[in-house]
C-alpha atoms as a PDB file:
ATOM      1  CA  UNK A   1       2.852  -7.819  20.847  1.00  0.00           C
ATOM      2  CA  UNK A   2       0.544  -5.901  22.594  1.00  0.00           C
ATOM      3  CA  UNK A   3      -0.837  -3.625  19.337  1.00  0.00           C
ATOM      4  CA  UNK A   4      -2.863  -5.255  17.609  1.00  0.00           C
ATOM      5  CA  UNK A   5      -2.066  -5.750  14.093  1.00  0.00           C
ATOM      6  CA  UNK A   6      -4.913  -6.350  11.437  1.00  0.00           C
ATOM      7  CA  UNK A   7      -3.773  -7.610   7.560  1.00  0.00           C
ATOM      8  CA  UNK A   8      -7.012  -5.904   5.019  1.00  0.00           C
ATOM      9  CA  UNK A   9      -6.735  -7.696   1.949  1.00  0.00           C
ATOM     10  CA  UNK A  10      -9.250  -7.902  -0.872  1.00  0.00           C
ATOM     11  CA  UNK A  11      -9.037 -10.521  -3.399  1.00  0.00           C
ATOM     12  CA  UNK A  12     -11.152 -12.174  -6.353  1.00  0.00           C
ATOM     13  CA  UNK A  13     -10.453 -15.714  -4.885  1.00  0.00           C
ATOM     14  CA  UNK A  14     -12.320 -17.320  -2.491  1.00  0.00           C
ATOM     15  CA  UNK A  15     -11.492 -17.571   1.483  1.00  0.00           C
ATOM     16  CA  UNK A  16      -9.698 -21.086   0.529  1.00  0.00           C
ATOM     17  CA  UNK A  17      -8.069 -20.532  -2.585  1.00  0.00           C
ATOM     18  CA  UNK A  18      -6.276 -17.112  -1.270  1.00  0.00           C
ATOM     19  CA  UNK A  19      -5.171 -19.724   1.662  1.00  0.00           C
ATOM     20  CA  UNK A  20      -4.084 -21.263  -0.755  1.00  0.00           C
ATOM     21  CA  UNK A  21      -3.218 -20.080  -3.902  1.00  0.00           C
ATOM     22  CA  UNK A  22      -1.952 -16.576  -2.755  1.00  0.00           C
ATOM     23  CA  UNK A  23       1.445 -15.002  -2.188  1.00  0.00           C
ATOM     24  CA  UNK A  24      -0.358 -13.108   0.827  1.00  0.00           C
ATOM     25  CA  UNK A  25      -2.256 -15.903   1.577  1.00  0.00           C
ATOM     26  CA  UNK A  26       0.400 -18.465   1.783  1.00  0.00           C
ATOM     27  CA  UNK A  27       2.239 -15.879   3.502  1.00  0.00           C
ATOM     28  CA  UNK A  28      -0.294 -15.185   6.455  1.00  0.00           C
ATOM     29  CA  UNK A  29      -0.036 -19.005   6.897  1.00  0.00           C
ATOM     30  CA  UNK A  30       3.481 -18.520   8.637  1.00  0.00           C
ATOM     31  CA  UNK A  31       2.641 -15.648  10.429  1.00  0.00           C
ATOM     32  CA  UNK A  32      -0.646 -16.210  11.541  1.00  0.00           C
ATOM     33  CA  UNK A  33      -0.367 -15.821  15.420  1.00  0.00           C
ATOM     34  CA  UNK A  34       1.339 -12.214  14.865  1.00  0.00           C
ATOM     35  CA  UNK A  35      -1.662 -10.715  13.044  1.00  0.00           C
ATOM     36  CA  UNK A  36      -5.175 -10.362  12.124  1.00  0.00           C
ATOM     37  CA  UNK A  37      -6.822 -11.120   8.576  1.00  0.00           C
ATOM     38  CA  UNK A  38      -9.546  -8.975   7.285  1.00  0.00           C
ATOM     39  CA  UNK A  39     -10.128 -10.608   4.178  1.00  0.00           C
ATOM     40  CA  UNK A  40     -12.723  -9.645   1.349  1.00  0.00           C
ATOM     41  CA  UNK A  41     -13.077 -12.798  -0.601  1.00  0.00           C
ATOM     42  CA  UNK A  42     -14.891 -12.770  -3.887  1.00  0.00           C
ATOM     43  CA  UNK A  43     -13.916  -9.243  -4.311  1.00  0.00           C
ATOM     44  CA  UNK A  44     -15.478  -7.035  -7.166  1.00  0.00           C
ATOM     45  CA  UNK A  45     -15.774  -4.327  -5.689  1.00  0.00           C
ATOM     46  CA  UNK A  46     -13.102  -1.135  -5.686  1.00  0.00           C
ATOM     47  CA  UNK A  47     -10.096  -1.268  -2.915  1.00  0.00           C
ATOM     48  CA  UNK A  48     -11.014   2.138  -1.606  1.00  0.00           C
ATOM     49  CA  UNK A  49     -14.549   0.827  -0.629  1.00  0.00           C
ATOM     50  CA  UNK A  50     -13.269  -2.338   0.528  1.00  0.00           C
ATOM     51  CA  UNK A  51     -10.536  -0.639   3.072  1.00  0.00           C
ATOM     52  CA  UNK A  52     -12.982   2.216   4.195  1.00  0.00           C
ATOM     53  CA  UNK A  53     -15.090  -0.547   5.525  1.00  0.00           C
ATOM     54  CA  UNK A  54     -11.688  -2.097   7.365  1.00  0.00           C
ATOM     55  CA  UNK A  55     -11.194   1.513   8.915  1.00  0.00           C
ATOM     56  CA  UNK A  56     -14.806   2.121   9.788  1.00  0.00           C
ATOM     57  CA  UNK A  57     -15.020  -1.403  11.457  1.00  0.00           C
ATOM     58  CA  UNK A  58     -12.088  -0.669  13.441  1.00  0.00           C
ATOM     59  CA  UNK A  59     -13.838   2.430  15.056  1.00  0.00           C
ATOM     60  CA  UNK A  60     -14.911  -0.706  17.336  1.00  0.00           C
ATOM     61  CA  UNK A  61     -11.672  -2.487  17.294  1.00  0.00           C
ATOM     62  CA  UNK A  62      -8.716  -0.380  17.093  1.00  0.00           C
ATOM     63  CA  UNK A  63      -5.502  -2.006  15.081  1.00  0.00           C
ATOM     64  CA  UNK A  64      -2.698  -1.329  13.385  1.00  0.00           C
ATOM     65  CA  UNK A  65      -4.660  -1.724   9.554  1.00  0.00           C
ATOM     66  CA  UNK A  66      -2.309  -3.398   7.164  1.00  0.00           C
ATOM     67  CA  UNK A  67      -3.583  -2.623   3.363  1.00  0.00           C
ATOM     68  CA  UNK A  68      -2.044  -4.852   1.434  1.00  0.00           C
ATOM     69  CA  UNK A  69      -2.359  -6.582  -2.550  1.00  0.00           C
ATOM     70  CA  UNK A  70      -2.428 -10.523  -2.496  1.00  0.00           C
ATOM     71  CA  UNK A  71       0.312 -10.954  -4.341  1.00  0.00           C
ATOM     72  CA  UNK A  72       2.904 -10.181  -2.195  1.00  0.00           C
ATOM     73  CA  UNK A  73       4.783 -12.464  -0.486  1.00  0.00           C
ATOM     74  CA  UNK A  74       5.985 -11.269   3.435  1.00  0.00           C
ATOM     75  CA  UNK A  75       9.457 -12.418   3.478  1.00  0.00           C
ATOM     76  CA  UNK A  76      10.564 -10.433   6.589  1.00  0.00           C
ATOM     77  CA  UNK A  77      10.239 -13.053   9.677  1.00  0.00           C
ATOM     78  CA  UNK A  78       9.557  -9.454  11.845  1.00  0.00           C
ATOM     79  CA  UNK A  79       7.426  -7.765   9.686  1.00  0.00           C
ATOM     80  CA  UNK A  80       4.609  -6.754  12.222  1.00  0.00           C
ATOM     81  CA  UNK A  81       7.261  -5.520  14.513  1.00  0.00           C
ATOM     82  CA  UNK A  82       8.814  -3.362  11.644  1.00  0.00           C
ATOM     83  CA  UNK A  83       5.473  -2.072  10.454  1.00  0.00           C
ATOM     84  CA  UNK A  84       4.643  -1.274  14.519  1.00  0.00           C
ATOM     85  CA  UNK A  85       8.704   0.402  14.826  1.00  0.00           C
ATOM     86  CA  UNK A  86       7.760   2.729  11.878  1.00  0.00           C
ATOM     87  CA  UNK A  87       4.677   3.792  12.861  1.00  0.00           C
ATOM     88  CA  UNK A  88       6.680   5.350  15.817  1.00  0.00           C
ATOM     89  CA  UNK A  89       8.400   7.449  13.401  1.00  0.00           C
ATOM     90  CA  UNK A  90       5.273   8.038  10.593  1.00  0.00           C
ATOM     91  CA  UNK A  91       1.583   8.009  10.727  1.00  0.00           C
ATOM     92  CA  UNK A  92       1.190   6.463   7.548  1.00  0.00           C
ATOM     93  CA  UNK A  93       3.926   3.563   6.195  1.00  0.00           C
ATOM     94  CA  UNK A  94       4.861   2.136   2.802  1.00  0.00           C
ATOM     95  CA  UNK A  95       7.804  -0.160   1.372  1.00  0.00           C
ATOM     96  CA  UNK A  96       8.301   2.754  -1.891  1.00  0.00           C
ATOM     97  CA  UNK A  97       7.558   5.947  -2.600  1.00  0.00           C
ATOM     98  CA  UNK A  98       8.830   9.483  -3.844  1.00  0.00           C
ATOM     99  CA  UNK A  99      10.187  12.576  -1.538  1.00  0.00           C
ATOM    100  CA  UNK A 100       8.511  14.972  -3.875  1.00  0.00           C
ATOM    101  CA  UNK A 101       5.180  15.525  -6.053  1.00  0.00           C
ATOM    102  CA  UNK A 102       5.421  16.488  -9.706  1.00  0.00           C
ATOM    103  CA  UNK A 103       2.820  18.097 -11.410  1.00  0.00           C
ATOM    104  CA  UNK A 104       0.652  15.363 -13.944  1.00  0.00           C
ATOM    105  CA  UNK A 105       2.581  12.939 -12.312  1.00  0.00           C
ATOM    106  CA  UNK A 106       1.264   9.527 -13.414  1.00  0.00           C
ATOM    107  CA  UNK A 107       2.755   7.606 -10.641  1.00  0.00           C
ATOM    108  CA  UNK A 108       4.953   7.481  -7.625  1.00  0.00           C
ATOM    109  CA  UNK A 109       8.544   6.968  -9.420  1.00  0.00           C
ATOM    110  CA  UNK A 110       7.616   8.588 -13.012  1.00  0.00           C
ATOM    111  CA  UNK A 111       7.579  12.245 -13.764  1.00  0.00           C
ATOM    112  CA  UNK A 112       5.195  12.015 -16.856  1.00  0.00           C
ATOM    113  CA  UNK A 113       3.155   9.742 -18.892  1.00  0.00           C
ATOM    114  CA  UNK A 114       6.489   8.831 -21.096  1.00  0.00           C
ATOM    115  CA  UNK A 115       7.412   6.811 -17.812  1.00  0.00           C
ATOM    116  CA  UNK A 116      10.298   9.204 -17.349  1.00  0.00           C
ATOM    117  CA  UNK A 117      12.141   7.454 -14.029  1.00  0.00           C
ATOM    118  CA  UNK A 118      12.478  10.415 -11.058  1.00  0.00           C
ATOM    119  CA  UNK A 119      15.989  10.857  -9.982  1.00  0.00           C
ATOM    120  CA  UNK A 120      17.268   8.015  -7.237  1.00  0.00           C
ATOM    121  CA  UNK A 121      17.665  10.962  -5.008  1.00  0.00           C
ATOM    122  CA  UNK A 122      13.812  11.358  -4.757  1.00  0.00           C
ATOM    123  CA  UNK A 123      12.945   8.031  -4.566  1.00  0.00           C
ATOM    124  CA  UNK A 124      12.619   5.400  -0.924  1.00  0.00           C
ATOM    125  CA  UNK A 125      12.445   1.868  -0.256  1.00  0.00           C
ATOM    126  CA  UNK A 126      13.280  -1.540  -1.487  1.00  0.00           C
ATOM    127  CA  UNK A 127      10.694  -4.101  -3.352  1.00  0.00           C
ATOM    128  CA  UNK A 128      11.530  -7.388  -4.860  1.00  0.00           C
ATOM    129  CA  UNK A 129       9.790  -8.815  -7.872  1.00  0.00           C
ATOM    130  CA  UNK A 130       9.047 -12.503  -8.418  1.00  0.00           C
ATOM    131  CA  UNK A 131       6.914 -15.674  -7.732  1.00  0.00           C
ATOM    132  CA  UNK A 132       9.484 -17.222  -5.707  1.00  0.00           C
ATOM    133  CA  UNK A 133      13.261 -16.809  -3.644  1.00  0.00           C
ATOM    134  CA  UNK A 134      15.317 -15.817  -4.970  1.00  0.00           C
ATOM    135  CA  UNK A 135      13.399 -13.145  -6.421  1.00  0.00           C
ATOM    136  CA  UNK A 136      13.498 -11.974 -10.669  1.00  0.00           C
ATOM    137  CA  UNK A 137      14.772  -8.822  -9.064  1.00  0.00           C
ATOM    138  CA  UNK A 138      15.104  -6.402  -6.692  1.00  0.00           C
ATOM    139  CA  UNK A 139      14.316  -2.514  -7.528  1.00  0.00           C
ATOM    140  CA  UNK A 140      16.304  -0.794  -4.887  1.00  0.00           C
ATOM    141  CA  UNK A 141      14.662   2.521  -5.100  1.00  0.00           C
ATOM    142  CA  UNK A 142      16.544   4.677  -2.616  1.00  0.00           C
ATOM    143  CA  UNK A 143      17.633   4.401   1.170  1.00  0.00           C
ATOM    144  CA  UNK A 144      13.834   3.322   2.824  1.00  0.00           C
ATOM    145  CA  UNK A 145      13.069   5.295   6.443  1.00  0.00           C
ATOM    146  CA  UNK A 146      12.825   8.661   4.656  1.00  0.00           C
ATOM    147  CA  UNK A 147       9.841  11.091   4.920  1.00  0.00           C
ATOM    148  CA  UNK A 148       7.850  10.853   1.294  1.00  0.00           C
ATOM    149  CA  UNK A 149       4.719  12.693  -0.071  1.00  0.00           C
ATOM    150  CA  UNK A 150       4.190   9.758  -2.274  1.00  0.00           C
ATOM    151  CA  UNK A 151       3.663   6.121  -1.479  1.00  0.00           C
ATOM    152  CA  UNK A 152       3.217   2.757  -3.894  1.00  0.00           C
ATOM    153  CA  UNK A 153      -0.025   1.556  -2.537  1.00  0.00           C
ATOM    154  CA  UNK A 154       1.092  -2.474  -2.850  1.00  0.00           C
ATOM    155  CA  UNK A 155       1.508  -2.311   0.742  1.00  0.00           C
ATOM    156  CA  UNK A 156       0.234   0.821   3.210  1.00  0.00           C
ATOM    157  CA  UNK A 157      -0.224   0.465   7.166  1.00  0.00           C
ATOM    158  CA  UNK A 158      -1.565   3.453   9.603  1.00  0.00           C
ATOM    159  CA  UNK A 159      -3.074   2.955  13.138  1.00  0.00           C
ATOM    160  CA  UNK A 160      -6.860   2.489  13.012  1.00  0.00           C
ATOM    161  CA  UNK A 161      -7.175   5.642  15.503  1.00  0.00           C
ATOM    162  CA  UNK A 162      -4.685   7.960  13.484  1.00  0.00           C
ATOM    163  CA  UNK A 163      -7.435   7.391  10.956  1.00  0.00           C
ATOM    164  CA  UNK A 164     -10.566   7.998  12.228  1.00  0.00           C
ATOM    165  CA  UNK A 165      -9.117  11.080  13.960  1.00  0.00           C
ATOM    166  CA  UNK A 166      -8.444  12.524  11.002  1.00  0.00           C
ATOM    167  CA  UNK A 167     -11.418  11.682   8.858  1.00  0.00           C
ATOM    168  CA  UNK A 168      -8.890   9.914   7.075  1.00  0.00           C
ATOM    169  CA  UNK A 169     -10.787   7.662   4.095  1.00  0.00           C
ATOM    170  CA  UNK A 170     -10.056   6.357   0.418  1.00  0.00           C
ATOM    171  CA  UNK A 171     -11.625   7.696  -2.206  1.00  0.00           C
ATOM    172  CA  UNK A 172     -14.160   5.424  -3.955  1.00  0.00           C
ATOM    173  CA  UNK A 173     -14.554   7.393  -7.204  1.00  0.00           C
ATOM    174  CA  UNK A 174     -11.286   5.731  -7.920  1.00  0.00           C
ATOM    175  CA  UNK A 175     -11.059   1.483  -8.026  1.00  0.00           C
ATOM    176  CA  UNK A 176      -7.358  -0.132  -7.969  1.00  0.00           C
ATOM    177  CA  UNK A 177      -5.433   2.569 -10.338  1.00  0.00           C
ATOM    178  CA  UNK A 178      -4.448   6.103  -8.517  1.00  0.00           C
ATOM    179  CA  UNK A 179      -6.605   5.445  -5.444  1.00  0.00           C
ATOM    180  CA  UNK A 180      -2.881   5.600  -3.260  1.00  0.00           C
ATOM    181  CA  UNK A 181      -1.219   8.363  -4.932  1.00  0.00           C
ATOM    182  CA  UNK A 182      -5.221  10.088  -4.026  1.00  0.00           C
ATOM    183  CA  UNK A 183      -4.654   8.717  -0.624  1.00  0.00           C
ATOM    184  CA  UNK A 184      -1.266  10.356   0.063  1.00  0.00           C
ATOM    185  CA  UNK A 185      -2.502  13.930  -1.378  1.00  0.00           C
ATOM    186  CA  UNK A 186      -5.487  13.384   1.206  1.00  0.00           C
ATOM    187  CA  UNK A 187      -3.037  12.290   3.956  1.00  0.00           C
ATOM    188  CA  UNK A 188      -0.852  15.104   3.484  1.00  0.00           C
ATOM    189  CA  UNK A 189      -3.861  18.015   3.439  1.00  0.00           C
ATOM    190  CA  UNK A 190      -4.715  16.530   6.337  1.00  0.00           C
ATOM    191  CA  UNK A 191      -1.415  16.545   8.464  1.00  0.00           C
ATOM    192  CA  UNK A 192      -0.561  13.342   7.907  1.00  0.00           C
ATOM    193  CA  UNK A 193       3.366  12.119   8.086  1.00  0.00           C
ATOM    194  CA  UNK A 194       4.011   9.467   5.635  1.00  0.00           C
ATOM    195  CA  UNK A 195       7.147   7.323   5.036  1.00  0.00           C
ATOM    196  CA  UNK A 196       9.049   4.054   3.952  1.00  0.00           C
ATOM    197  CA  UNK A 197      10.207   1.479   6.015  1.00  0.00           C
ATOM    198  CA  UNK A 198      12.669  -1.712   5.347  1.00  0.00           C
ATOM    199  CA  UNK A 199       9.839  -4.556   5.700  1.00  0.00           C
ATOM    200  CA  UNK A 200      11.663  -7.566   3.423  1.00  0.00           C
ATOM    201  CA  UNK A 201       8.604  -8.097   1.078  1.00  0.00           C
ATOM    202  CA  UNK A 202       8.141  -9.640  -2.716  1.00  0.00           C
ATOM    203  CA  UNK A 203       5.852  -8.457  -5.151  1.00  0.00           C
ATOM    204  CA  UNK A 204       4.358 -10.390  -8.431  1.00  0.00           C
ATOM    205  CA  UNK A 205       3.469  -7.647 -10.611  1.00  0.00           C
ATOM    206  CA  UNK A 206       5.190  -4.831 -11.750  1.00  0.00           C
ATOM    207  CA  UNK A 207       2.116  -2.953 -12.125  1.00  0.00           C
ATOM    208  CA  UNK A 208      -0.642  -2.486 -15.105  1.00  0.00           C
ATOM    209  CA  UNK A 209       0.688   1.202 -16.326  1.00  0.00           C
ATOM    210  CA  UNK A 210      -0.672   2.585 -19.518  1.00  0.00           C
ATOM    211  CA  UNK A 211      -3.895   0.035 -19.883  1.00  0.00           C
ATOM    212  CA  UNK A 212      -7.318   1.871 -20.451  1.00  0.00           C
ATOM    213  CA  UNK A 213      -8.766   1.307 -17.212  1.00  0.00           C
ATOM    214  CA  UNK A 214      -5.502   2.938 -16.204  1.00  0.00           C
ATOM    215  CA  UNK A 215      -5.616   5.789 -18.749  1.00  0.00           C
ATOM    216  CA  UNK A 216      -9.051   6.052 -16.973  1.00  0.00           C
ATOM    217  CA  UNK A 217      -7.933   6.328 -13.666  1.00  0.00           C
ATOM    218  CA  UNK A 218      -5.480   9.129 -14.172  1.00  0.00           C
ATOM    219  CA  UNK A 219      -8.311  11.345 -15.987  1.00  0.00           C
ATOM    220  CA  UNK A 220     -10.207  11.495 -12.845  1.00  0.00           C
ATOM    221  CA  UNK A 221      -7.045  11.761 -10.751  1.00  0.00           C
ATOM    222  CA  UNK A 222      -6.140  14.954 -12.525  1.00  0.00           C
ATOM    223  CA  UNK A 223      -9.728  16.284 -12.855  1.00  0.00           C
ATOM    224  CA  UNK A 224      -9.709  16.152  -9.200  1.00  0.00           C
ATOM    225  CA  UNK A 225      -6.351  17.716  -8.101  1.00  0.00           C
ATOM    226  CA  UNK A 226      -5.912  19.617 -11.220  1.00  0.00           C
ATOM    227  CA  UNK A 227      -1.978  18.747 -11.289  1.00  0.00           C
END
């Protein structure tokens, strides 16, 4: 391929156990030769910091900046290629996310803090759940390749330059709750087209919802936007 593709990934383990021990890293040992790692071992730090220091390094080094959790497991053999087809389309790409923005909403697919599920209608994209294929399940969201203002942050991928020509960053106030539903509402202020796409990919975790470092999260995401 001749864009470059770059994987960020920040993870608590070091360099050899996510090689090893990671859905992403076991992952990345298959694909390899189609991409780039940018990996943040030993990770304590919050993901917004982390990935502003992928896009700021890539001032240098243009790519295609992958941002993606280590516990998911790339199942799609063409997955750069995908990720590079739907960047033709969007400037900024996710596997789920909502066609609308609630007010309070607590995350992409709920409407309130009683994890009230959004109509199918709304919602985009296709994740399965599991440790290994075939997969506990697949969560089938809505038809993926639709235009969204909101995007599940397990996986997000935007050209380097698209970026940095925008002033495009992550919030570091937040840490690893409400820092993509932050980055979207940025994104879109700022002109920003965002979408799914149908990359095959598989997800451990169903997400931490309702914990107090969550609870935590959404107070400062709704100090800040007010809604």
């Amino acid at each position: 391929m001749s864009v470059k593709v770059r994987v960020v990934c920040a993870t608590r383990e070091t360099a050899r156990g996510f090689a090893t021990r990671t859905a992403l890293g076991r992952s990345l040992a298959l694909y390899g030769p189609l991409c780039e790692l940018r990996l943040f071992p030993n990770n304590g730090s919050g993901l917004p910091a982390v990935y502003n220091t992928a896009i700021r390094e890539s001032s240098t080094d243009p790519a295609v900046l992958v941002f993606v959790h280590d516990d998911v497991h790339l199942l799609d053999f063409y997955w750069p290629t995908r990720i590079i087809q739907g960047l033709d389309k969007f400037d900024v790409l996710g596997l789920a996310g909502n066609r609308r923005r609630v007010a309070r909403q607590p995350a992409w697919r709920f409407l309130d803090d009683r994890w009230t599920k959004d109509q199918r209608d709304n919602l985009s994209g296709v994740v399965a759940h599991g440790r290994c294929w075939p997969a506990d399940y697949i969560s089938a969201y809505g038809p993926p390749g639709q235009e969204v203002k909101l995007l599940d942050g397990v996986m997000l991928a935007a050209h380097s330059a698209t970026l940095i020509s925008k002033n495009v960053l992550f919030d570091e106030t937040f840490d690893f709750h409400f820092y993509d539903l932050d980055f979207c509402r940025t994104a879109e202020q700022l002109g920003l087209r965002m979408g799914t796409w149908a990359i095959s990919a598989m997800h451990e975790s169903d997400g931490s919802f309702g914990t107090s470092s969550w609870r935590q999260g959404y107070e400062r995401y709704l100090a800040k936007w007010r809604s």
